[in-house]
N, C-alpha and C. Protein backbone atom coordinates (compact mmCIF):
# COMPACT_ATOMS: atom_id res chain seq x y z
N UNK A 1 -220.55 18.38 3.74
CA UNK A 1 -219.20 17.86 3.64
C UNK A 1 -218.26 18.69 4.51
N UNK A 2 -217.33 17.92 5.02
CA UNK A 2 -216.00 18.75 5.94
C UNK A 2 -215.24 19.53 5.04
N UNK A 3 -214.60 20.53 5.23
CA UNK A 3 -213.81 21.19 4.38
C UNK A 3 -212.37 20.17 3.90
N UNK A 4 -212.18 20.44 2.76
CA UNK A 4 -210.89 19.87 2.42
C UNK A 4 -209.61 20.58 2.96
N UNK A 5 -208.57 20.33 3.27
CA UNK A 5 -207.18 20.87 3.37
C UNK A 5 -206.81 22.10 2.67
N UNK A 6 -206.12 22.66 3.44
CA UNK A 6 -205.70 23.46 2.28
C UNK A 6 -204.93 23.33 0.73
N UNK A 7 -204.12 21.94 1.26
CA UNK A 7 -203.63 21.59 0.33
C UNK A 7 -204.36 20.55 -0.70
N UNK A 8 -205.51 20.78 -0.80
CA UNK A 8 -206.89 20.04 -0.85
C UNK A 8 -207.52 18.20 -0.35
N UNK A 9 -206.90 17.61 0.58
CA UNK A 9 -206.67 16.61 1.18
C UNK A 9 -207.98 16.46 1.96
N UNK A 10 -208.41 15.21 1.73
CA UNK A 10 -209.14 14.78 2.72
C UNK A 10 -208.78 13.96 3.86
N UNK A 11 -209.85 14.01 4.89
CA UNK A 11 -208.97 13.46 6.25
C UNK A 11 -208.53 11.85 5.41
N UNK A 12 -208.76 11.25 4.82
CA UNK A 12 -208.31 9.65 4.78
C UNK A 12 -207.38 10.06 3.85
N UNK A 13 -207.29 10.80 3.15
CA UNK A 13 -205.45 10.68 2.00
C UNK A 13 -204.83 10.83 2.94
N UNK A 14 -203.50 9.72 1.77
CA UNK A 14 -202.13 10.02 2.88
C UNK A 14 -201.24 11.14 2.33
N UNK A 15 -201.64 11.09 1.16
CA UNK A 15 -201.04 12.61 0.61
C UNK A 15 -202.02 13.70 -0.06
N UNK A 16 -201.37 14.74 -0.62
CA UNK A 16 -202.41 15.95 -1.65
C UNK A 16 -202.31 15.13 -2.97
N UNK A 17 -203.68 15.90 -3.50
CA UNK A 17 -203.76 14.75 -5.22
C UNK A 17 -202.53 15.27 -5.66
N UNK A 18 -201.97 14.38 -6.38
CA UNK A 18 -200.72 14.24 -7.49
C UNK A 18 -199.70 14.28 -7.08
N UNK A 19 -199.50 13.92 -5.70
CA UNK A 19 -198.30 13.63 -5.37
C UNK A 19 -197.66 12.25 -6.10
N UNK A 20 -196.14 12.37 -6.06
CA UNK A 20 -195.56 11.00 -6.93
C UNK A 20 -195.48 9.73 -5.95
N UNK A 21 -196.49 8.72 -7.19
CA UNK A 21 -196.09 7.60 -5.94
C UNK A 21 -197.79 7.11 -5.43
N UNK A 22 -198.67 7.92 -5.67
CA UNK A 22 -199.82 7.78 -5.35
C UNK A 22 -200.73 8.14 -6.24
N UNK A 23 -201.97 7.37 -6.09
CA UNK A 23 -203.31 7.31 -6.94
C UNK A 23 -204.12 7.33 -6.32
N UNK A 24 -205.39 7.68 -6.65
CA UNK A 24 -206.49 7.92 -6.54
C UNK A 24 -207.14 6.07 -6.08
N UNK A 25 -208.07 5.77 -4.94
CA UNK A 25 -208.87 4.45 -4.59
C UNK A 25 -210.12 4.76 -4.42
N UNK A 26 -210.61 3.72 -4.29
CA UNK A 26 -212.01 3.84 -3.44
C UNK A 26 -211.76 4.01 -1.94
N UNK A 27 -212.88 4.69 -1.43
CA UNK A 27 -212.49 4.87 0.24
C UNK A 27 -213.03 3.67 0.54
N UNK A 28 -212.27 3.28 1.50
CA UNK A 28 -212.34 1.60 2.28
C UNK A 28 -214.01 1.72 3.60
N UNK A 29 -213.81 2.73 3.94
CA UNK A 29 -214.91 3.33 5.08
C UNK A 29 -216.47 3.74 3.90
N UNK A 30 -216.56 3.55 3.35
CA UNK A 30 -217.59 3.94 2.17
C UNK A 30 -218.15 3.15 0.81
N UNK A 31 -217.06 2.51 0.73
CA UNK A 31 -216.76 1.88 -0.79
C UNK A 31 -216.96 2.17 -1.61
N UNK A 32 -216.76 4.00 -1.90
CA UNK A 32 -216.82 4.17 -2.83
C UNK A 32 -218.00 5.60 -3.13
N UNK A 33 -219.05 5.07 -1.94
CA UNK A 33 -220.48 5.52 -2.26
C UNK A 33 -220.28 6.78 -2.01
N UNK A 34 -219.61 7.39 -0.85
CA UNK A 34 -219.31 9.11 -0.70
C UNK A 34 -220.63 9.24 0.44
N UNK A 35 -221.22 8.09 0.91
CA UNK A 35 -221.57 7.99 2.22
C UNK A 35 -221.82 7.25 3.17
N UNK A 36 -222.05 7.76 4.66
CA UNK A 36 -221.60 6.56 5.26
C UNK A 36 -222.90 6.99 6.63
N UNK A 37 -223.59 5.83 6.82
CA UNK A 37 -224.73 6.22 7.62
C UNK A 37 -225.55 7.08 7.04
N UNK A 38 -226.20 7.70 6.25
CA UNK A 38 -226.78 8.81 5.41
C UNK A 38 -226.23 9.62 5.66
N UNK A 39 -225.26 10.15 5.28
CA UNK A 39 -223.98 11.00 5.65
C UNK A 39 -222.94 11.01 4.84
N UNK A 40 -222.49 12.37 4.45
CA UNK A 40 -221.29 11.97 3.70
C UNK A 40 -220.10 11.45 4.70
N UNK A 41 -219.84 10.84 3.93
CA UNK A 41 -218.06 10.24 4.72
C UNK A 41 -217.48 10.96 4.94
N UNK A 42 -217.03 10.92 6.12
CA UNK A 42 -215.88 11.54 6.83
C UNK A 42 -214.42 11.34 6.35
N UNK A 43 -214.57 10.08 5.98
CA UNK A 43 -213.44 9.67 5.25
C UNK A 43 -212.50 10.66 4.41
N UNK A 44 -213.41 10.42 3.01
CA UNK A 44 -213.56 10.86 1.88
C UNK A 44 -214.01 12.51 1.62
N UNK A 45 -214.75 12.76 2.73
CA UNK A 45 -214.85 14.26 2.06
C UNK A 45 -216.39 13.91 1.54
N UNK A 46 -217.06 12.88 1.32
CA UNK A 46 -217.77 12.40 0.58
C UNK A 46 -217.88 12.20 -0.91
N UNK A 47 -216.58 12.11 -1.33
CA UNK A 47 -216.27 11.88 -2.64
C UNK A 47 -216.53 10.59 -2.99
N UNK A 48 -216.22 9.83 -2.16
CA UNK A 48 -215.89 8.37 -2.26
C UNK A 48 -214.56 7.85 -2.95
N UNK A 49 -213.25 8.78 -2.67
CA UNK A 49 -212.24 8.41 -3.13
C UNK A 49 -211.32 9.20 -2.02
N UNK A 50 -210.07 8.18 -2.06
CA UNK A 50 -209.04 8.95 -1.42
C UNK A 50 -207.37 8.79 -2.25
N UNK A 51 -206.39 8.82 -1.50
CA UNK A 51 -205.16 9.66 -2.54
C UNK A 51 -204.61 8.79 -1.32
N UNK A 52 -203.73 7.83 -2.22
CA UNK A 52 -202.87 6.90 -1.31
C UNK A 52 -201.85 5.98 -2.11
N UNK A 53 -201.21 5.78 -1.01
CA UNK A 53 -199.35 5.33 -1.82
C UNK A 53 -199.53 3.95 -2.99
N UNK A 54 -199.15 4.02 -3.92
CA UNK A 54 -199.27 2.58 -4.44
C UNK A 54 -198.38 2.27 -4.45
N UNK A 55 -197.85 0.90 -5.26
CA UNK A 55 -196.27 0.33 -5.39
C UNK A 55 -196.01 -0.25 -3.91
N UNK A 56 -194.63 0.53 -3.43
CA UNK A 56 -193.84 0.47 -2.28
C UNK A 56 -193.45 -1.16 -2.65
N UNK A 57 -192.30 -0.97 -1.07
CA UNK A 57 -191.32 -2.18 -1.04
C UNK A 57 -191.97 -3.12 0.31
């Protein structure tokens, strides 16, 4: 796996966990699985989740 952020972020969040305003998805590049080609996702970190805005206008 790639290292996470410092602020613990993977490359596909648009923010750090618990920011306001955002939840936890499935990664769209993975669906979920935490890999991609026999590989963890790049996405995700290989979690199979990422940290992204919900709601909005």
């Amino acid at each position: 796996m790639a290292a996470l952020g410092p602020d613990g972020t993977a490359p596909g969040d648009e923010a750090p966990p618990g920011t306001p305003g955002t939840g936890e998805n499935l990664c769209r590049d993975c669906n979920g699985s935490g890999a991609l080609n026999g590989a963890p996702c790049p996405t995700c970190d290989g979690t199979g989740k990422i940290v992204e805005g919900i709601g909005g206008a």
